[in-house]
N, C-alpha and C. Protein backbone atom coordinates (compact mmCIF):
# COMPACT_ATOMS: atom_id res chain seq x y z
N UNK A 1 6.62 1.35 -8.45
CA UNK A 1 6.95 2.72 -8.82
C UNK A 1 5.81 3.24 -9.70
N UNK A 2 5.00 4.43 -9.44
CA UNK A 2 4.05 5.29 -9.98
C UNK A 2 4.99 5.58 -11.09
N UNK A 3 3.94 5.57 -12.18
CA UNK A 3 4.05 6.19 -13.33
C UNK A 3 3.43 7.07 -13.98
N UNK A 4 3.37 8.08 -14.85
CA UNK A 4 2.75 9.23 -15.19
C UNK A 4 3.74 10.58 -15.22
N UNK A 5 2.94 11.46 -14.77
CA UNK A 5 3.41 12.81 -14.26
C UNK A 5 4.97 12.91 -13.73
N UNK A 6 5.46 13.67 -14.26
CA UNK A 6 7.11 14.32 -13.55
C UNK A 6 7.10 14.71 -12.24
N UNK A 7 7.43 14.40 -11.50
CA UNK A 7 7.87 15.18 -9.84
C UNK A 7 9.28 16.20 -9.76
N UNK A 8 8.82 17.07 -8.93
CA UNK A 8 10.41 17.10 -8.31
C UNK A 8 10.52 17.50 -6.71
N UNK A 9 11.26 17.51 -6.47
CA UNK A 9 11.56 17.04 -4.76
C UNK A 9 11.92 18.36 -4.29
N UNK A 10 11.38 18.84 -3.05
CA UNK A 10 11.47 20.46 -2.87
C UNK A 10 11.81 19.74 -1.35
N UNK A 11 13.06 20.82 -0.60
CA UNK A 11 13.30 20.56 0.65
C UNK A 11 13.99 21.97 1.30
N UNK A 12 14.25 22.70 0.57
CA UNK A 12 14.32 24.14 0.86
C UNK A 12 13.54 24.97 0.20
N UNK A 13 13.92 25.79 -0.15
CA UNK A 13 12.92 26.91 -0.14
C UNK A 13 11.81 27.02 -2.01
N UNK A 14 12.40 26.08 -2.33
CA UNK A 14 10.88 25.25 -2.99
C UNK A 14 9.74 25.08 -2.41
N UNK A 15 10.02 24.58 -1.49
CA UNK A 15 8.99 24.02 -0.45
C UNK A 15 7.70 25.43 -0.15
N UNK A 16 8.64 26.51 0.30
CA UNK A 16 7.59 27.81 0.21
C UNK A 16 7.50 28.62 -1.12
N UNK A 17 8.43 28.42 -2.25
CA UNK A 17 8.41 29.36 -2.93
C UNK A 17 8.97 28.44 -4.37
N UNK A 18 8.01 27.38 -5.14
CA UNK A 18 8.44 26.97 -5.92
C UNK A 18 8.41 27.55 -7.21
N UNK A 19 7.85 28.58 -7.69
CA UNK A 19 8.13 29.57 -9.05
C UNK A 19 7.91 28.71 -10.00
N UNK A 20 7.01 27.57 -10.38
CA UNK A 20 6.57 26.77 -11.33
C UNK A 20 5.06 26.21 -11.06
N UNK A 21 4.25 25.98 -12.24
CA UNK A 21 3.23 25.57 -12.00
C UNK A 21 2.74 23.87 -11.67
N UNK A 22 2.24 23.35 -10.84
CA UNK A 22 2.26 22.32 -10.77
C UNK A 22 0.71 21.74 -10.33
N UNK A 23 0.69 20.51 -10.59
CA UNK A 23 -0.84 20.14 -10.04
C UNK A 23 -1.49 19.64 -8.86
N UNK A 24 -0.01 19.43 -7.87
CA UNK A 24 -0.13 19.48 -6.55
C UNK A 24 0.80 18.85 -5.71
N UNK A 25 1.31 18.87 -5.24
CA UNK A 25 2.11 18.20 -3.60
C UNK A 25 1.39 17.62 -2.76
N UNK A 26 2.52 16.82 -2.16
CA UNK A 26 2.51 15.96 -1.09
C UNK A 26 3.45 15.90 0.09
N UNK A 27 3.62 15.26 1.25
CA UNK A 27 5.11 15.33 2.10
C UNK A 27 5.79 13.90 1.20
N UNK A 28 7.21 14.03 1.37
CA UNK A 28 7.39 12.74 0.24
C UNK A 28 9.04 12.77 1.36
N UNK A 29 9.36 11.55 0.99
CA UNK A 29 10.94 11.01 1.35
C UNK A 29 11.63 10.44 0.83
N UNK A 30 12.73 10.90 0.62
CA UNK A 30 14.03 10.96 0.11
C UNK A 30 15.23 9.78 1.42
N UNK A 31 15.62 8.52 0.54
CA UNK A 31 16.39 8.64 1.32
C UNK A 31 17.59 8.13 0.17
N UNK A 32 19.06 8.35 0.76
CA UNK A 32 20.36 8.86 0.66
C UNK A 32 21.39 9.69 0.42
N UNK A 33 20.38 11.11 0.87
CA UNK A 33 20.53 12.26 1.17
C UNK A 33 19.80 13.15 2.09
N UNK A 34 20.32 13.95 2.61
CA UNK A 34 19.95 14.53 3.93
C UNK A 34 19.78 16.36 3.79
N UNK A 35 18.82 16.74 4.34
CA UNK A 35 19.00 18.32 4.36
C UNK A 35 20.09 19.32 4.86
N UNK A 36 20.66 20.40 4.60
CA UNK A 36 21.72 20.67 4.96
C UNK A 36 22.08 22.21 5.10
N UNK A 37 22.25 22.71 5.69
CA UNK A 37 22.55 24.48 5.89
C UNK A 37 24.31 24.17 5.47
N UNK A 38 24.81 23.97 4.16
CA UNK A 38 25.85 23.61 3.60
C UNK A 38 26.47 24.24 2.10
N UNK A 39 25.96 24.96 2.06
CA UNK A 39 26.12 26.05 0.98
C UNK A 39 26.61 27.34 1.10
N UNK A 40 27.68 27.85 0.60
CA UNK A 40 27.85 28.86 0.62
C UNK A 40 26.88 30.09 0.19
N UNK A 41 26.52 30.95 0.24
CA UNK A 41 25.73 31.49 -0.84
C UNK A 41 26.29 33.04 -0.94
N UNK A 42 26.43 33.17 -2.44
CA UNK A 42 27.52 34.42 -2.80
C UNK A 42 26.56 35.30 -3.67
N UNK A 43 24.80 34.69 -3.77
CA UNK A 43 24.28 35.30 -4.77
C UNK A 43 22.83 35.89 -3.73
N UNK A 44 22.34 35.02 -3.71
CA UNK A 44 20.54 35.12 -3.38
C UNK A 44 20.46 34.98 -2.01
N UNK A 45 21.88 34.66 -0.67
CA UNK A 45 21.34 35.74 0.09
C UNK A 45 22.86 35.65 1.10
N UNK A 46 23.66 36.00 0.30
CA UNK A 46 25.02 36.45 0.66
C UNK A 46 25.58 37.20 -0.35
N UNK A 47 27.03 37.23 -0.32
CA UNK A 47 27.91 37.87 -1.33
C UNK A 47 29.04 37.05 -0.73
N UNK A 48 29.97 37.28 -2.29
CA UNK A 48 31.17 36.87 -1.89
C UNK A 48 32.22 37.11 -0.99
N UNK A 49 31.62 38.59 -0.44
CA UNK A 49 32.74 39.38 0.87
C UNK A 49 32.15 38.70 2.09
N UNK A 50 30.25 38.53 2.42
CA UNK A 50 29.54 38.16 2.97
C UNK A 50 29.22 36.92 2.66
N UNK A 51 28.98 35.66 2.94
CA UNK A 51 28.59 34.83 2.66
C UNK A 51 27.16 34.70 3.13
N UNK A 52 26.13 34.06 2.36
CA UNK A 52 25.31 33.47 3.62
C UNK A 52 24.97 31.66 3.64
N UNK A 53 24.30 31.39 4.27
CA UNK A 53 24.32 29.42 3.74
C UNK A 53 22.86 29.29 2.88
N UNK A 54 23.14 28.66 2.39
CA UNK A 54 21.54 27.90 1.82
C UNK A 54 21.50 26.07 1.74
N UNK A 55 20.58 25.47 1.91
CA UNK A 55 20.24 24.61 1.66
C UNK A 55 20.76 23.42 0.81
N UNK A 56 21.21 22.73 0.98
CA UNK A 56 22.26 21.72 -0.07
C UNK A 56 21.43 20.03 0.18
N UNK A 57 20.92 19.23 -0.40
CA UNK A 57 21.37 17.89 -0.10
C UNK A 57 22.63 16.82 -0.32
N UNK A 58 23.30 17.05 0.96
CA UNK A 58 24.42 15.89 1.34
C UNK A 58 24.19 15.01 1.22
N UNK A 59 25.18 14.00 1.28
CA UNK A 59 24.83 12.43 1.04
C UNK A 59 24.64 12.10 2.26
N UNK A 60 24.12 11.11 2.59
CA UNK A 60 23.51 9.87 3.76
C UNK A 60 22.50 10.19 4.10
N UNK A 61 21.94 9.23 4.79
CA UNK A 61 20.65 9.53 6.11
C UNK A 61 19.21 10.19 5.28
N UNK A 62 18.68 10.59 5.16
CA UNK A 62 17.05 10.77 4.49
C UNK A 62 16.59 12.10 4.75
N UNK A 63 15.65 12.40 4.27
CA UNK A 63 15.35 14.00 4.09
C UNK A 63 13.57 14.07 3.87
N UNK A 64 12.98 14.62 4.70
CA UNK A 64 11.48 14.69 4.53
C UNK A 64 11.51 16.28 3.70
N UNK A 65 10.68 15.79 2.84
CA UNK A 65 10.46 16.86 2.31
C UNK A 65 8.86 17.14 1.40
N UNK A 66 9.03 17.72 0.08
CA UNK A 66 7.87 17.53 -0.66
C UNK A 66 7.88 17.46 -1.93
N UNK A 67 6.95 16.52 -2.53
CA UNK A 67 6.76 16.19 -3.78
C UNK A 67 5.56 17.19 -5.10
N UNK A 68 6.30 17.58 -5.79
CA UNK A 68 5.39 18.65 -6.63
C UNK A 68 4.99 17.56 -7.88
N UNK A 69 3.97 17.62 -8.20
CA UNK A 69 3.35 16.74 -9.52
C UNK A 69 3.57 18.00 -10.70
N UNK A 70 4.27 17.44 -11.79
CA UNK A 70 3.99 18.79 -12.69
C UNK A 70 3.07 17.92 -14.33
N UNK A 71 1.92 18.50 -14.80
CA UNK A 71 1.83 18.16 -15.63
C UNK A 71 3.07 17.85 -16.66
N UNK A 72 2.71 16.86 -17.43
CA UNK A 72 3.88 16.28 -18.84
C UNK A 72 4.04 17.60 -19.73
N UNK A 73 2.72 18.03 -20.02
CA UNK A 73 2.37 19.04 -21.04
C UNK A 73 3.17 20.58 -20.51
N UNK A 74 3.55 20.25 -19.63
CA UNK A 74 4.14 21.80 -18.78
C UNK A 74 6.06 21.42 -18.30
N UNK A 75 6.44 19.97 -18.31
CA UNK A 75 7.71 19.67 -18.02
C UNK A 75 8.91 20.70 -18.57
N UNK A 76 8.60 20.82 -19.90
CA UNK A 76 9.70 21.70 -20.77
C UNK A 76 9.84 22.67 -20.02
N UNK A 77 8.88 23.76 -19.79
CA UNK A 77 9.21 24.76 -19.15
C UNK A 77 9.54 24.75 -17.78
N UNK A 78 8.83 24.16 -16.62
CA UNK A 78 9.05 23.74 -15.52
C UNK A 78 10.75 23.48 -15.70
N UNK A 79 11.07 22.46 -16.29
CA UNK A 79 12.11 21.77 -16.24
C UNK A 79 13.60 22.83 -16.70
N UNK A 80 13.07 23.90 -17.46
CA UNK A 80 14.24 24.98 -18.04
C UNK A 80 14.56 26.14 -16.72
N UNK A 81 12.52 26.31 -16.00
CA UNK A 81 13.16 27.07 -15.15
C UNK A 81 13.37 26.98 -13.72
N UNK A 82 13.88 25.58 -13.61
CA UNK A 82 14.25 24.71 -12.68
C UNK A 82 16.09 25.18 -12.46
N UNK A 83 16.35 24.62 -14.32
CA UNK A 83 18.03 24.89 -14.93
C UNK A 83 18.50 26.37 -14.73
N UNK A 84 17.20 27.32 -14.65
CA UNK A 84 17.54 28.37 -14.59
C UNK A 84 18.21 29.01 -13.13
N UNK A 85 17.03 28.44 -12.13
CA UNK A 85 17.20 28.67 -10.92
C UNK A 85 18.39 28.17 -10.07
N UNK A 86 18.35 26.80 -10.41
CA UNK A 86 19.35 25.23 -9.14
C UNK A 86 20.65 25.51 -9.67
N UNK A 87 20.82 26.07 -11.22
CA UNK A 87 21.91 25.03 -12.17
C UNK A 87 22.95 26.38 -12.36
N UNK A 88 22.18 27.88 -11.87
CA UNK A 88 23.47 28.68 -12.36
C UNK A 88 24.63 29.07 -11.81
N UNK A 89 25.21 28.65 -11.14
CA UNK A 89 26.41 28.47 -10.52
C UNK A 89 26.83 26.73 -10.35
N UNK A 90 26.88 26.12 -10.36
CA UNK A 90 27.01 24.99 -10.57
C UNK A 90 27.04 24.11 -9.24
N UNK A 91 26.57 24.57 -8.10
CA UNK A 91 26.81 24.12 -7.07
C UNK A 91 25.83 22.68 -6.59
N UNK A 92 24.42 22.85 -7.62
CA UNK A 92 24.15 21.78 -7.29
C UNK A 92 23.89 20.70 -8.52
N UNK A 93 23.99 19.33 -8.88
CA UNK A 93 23.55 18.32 -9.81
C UNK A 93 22.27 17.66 -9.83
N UNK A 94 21.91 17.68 -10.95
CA UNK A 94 20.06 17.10 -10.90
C UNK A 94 20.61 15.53 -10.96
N UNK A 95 19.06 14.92 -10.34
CA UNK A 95 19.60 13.84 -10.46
C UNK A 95 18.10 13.38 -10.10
N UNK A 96 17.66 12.12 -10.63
CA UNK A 96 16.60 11.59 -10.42
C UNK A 96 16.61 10.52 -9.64
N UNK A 97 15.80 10.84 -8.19
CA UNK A 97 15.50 9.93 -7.17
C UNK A 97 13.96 8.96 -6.96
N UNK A 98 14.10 8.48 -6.46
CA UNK A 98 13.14 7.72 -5.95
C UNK A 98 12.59 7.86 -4.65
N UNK A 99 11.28 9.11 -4.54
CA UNK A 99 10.79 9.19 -2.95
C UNK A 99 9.47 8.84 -2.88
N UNK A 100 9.55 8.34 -1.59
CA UNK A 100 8.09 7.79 -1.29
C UNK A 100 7.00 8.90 -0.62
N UNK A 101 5.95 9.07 -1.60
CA UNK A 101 5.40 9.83 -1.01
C UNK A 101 4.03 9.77 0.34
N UNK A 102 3.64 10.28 0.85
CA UNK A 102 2.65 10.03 1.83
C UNK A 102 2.02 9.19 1.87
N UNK A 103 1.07 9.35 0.94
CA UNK A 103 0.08 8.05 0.87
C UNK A 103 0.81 7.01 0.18
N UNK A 104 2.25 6.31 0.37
CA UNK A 104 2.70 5.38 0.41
C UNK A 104 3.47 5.09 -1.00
N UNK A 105 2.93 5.93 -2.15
CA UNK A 105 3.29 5.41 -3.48
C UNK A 105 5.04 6.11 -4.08
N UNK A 106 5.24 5.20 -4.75
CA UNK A 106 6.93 5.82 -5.11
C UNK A 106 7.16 6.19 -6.35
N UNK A 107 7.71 7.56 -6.20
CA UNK A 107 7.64 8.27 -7.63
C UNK A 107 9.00 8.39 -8.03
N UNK A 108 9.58 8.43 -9.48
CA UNK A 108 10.72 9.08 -9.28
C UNK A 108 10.14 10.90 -9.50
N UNK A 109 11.47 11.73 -8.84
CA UNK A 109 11.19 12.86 -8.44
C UNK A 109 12.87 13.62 -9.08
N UNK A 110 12.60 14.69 -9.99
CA UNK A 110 13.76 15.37 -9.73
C UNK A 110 14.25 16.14 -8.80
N UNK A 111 15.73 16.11 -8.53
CA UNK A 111 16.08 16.33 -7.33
C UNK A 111 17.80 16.85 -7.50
N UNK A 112 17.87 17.85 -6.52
CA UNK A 112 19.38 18.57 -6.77
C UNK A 112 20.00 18.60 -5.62
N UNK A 113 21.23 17.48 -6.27
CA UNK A 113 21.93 17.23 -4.71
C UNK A 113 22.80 18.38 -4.73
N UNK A 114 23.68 18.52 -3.58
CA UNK A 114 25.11 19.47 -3.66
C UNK A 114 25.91 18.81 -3.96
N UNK A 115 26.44 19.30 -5.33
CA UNK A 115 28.02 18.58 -5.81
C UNK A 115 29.37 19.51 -4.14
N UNK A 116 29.35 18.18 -3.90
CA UNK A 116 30.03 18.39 -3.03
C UNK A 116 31.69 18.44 -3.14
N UNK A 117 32.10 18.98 -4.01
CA UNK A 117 33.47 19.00 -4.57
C UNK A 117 33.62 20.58 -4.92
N UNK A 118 32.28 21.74 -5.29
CA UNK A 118 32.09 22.96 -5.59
C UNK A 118 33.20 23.90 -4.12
N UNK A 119 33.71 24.97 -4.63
CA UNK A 119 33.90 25.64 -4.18
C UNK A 119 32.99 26.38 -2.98
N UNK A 120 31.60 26.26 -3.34
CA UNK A 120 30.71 26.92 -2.25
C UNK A 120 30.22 25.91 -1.72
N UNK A 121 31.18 24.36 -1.66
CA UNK A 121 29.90 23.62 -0.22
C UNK A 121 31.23 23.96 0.94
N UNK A 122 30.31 24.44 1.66
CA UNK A 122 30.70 24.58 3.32
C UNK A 122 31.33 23.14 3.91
N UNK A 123 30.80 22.31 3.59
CA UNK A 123 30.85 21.10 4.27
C UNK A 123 30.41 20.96 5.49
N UNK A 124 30.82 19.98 6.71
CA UNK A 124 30.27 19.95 7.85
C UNK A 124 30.53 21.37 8.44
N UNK A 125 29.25 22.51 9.29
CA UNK A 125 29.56 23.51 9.76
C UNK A 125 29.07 23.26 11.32
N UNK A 126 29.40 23.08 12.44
CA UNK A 126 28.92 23.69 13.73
C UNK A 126 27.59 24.66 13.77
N UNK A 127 26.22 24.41 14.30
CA UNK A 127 25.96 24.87 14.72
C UNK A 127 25.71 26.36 14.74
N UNK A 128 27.44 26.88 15.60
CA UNK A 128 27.68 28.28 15.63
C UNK A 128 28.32 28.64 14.55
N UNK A 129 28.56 27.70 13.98
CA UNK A 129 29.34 28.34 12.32
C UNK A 129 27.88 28.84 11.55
N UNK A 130 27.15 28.20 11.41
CA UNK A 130 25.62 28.06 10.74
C UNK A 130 25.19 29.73 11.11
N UNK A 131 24.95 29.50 12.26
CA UNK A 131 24.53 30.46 13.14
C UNK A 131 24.96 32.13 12.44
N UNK A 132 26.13 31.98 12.67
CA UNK A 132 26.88 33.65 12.51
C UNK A 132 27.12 33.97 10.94
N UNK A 133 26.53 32.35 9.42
CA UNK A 133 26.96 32.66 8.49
C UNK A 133 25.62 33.32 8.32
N UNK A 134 24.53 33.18 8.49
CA UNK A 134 23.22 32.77 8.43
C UNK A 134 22.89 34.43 8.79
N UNK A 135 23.32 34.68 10.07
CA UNK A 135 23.19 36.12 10.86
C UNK A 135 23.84 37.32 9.71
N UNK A 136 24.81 36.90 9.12
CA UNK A 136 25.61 37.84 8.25
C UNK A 136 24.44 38.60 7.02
N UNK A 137 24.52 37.21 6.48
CA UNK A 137 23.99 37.31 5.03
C UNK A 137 22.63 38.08 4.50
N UNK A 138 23.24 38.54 3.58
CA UNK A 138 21.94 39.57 2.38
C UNK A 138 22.48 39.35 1.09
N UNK A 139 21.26 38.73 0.69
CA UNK A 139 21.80 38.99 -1.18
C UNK A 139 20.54 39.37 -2.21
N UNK A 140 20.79 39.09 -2.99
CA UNK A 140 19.35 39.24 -4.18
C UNK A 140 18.10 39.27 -3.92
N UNK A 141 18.03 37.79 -2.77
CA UNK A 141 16.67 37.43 -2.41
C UNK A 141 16.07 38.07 -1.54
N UNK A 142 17.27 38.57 -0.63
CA UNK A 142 16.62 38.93 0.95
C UNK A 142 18.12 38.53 1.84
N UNK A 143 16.97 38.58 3.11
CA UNK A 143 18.14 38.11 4.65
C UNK A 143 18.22 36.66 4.08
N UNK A 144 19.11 36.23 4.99
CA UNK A 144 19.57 34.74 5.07
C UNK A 144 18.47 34.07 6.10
N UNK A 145 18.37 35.37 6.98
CA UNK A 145 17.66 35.00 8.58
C UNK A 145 16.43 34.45 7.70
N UNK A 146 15.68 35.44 6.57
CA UNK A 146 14.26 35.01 6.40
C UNK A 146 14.16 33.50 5.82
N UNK A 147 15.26 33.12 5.12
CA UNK A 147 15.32 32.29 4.09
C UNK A 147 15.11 31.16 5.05
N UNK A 148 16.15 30.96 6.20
CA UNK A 148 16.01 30.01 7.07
C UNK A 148 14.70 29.92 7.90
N UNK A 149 14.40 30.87 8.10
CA UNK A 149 13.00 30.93 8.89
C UNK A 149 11.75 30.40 8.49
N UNK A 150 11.77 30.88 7.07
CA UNK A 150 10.71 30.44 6.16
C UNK A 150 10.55 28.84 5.98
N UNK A 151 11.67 28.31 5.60
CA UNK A 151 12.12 27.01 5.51
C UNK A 151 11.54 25.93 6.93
N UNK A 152 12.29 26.75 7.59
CA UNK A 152 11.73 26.23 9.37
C UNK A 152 10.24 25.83 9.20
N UNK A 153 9.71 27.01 9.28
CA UNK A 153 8.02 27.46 8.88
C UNK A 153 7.36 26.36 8.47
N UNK A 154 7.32 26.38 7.14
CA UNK A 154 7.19 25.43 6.41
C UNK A 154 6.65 24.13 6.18
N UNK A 155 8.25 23.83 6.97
CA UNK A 155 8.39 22.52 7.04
C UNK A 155 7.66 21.93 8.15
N UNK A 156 7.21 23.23 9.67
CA UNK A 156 6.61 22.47 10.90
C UNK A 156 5.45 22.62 10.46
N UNK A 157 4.85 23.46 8.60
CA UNK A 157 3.55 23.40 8.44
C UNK A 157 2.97 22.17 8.61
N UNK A 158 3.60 21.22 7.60
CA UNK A 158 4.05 20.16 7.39
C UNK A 158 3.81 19.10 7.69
N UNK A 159 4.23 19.16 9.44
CA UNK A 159 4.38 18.52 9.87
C UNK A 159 6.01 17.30 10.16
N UNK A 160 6.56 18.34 9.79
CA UNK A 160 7.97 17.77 9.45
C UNK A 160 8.83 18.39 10.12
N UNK A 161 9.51 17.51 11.24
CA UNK A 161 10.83 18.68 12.09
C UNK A 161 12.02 17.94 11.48
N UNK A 162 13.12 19.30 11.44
CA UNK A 162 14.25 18.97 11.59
C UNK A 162 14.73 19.52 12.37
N UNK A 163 15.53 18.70 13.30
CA UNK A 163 16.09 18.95 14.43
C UNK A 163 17.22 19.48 14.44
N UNK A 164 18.22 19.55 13.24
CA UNK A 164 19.57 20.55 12.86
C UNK A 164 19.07 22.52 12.49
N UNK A 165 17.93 22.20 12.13
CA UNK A 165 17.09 23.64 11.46
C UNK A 165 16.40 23.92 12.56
N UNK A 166 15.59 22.91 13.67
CA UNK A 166 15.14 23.66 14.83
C UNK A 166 16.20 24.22 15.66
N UNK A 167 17.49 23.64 16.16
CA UNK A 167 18.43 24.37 16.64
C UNK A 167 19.16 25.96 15.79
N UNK A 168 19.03 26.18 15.22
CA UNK A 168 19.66 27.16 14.05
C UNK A 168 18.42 27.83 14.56
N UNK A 169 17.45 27.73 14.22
CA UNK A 169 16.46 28.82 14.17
C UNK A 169 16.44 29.25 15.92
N UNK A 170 16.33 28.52 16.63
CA UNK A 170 16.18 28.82 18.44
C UNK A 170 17.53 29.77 18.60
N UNK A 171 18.44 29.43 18.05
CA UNK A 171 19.48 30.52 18.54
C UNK A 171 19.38 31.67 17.52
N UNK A 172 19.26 31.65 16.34
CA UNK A 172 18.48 32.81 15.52
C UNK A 172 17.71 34.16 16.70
N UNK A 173 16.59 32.99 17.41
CA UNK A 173 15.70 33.75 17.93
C UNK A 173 16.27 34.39 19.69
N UNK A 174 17.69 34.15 19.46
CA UNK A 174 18.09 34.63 20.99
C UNK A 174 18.53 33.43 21.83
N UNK A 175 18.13 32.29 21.40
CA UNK A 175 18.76 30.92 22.29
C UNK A 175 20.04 30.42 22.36
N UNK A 176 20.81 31.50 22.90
CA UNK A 176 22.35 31.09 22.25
C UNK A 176 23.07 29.60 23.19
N UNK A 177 22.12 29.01 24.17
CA UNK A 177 22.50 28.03 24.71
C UNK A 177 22.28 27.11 24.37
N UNK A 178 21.62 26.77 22.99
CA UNK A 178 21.35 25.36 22.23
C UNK A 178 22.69 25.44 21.51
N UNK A 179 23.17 26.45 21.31
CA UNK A 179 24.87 26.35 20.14
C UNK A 179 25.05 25.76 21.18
N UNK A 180 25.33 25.69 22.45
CA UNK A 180 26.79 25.18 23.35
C UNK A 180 26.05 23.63 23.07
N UNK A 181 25.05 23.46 23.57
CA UNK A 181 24.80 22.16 24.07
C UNK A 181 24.65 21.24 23.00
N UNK A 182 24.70 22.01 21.25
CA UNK A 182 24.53 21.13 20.40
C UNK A 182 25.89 20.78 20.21
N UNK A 183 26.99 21.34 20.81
CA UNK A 183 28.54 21.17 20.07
C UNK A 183 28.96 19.41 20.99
C-alpha cells in the first residue's frame, strides 16, 4: 500500500467535474462496490415531484473508475468541499477504500458509497425504469440526460466501459430495443 498523498475515488460525475484541486489522476479500481444509476435525485438533477437518478456505489462486484492525488497541504479544504457536495442530504457515507491504481500501486482512496437504507436509493431499477427516470429529470445542475451522458463520455475517454451505462445511454439516444433485450 502507497503512502503519502490523500486520494479520492471519482466514478460519476467527479470523474468530469471534480470542483477541487488536485495533482493528478489515474484509472484506478475499486473492488466491493459497483457503479450504479441508483439514486434518487430530488436536488441537482431532479425534484421531488420529478425525480431524476444519479450515481450511487452499491455493494458487490468492482467499479473502474479514477483516482485524484490531492496534495496533504490542500486535504482540509478538498476534504470540507467534498462534505459539502457528497454529504448534504445524507444519501451517501465516506468511507476509505483500497483501489488499485493503473500502474499497479494501491492507495487508500476516499470514497462515497450509497447508504443504502436512505430514502432516495432506488435500489435495483430495470433498465426502462433508469431510462424514463433519467428522461424526466431537471434540477440545479442541469438535465439528468447530460449528467448521464457526460459520465458515459468520460468514462469511454478512459478507456473504461460500462455495460449497464452503455445500455442507458443507447436507448437515451433512440435505441429503445436494448431496454427489451436487456430485461
Amino acid at each position: 500500500m502507497a503512502d503519502g498523498n490523500p486520494y479520492v475515488f471519482g466514478y460519476g460525475s467527479l470523474i468530469w467535474n471534480p470542483g477541487f484541486p488536485f495533482l493528478h489522476f489515474e484509472r484506478a479500481l475499486l473492488h466491493g462496490a459497483h457503479r450504479s444509476l441508483s439514486i434518487y435525485s430530488h436536488r441537482h438533477r431532479g425534484t421531488p415531484e420529478r425525480p431524476g437518478l444519479v450515481f450511487g456505489l452499491s455493494h458487490g462486484g468492482s467499479c473502474r473508475g479514477v483516482a485524484f492525488e490531492v496534495a496533504t497541504e490542500r486535504w482540509s479544504e478538498v476534504f470540507d468541499y467534498l462534505q459539502a457536495r457528497e454529504q448534504d442530504r445524507g444519501v451517501y457515507r465516506e468511507a476509505w477504500r483500497e483501489v488499485t491504481l493503473a500502474d499497479g500501486r494501491r492507495v487508500r482512496a476516499l470514497t462515497y458509497l450509497v447508504n443504502e437504507k436512505h430514502v432516495q436509493f432506488a435500489g435495483r431499477l430495470t433498465i426502462a425504469e433508469q431510462v424514463a427516470l433519467v428522461r424526466q429529470g431537471t434540477g440545479e445542475s442541469g438535465r439528468n440526460t447530460e449528467y448521464v451522458r457526460n459520465t458515459a463520455k468520460h468514462l469511454l475517454s478512459l478507456g473504461i466501459r460500462d455495460r449497464s451505462l452503455d445500455l442507458i445511454v443507447a436507448a437515451l439516444d433512440g435505441d429503445e430495443t436494448l431496454i427489451v433485450r436487456s430485461v
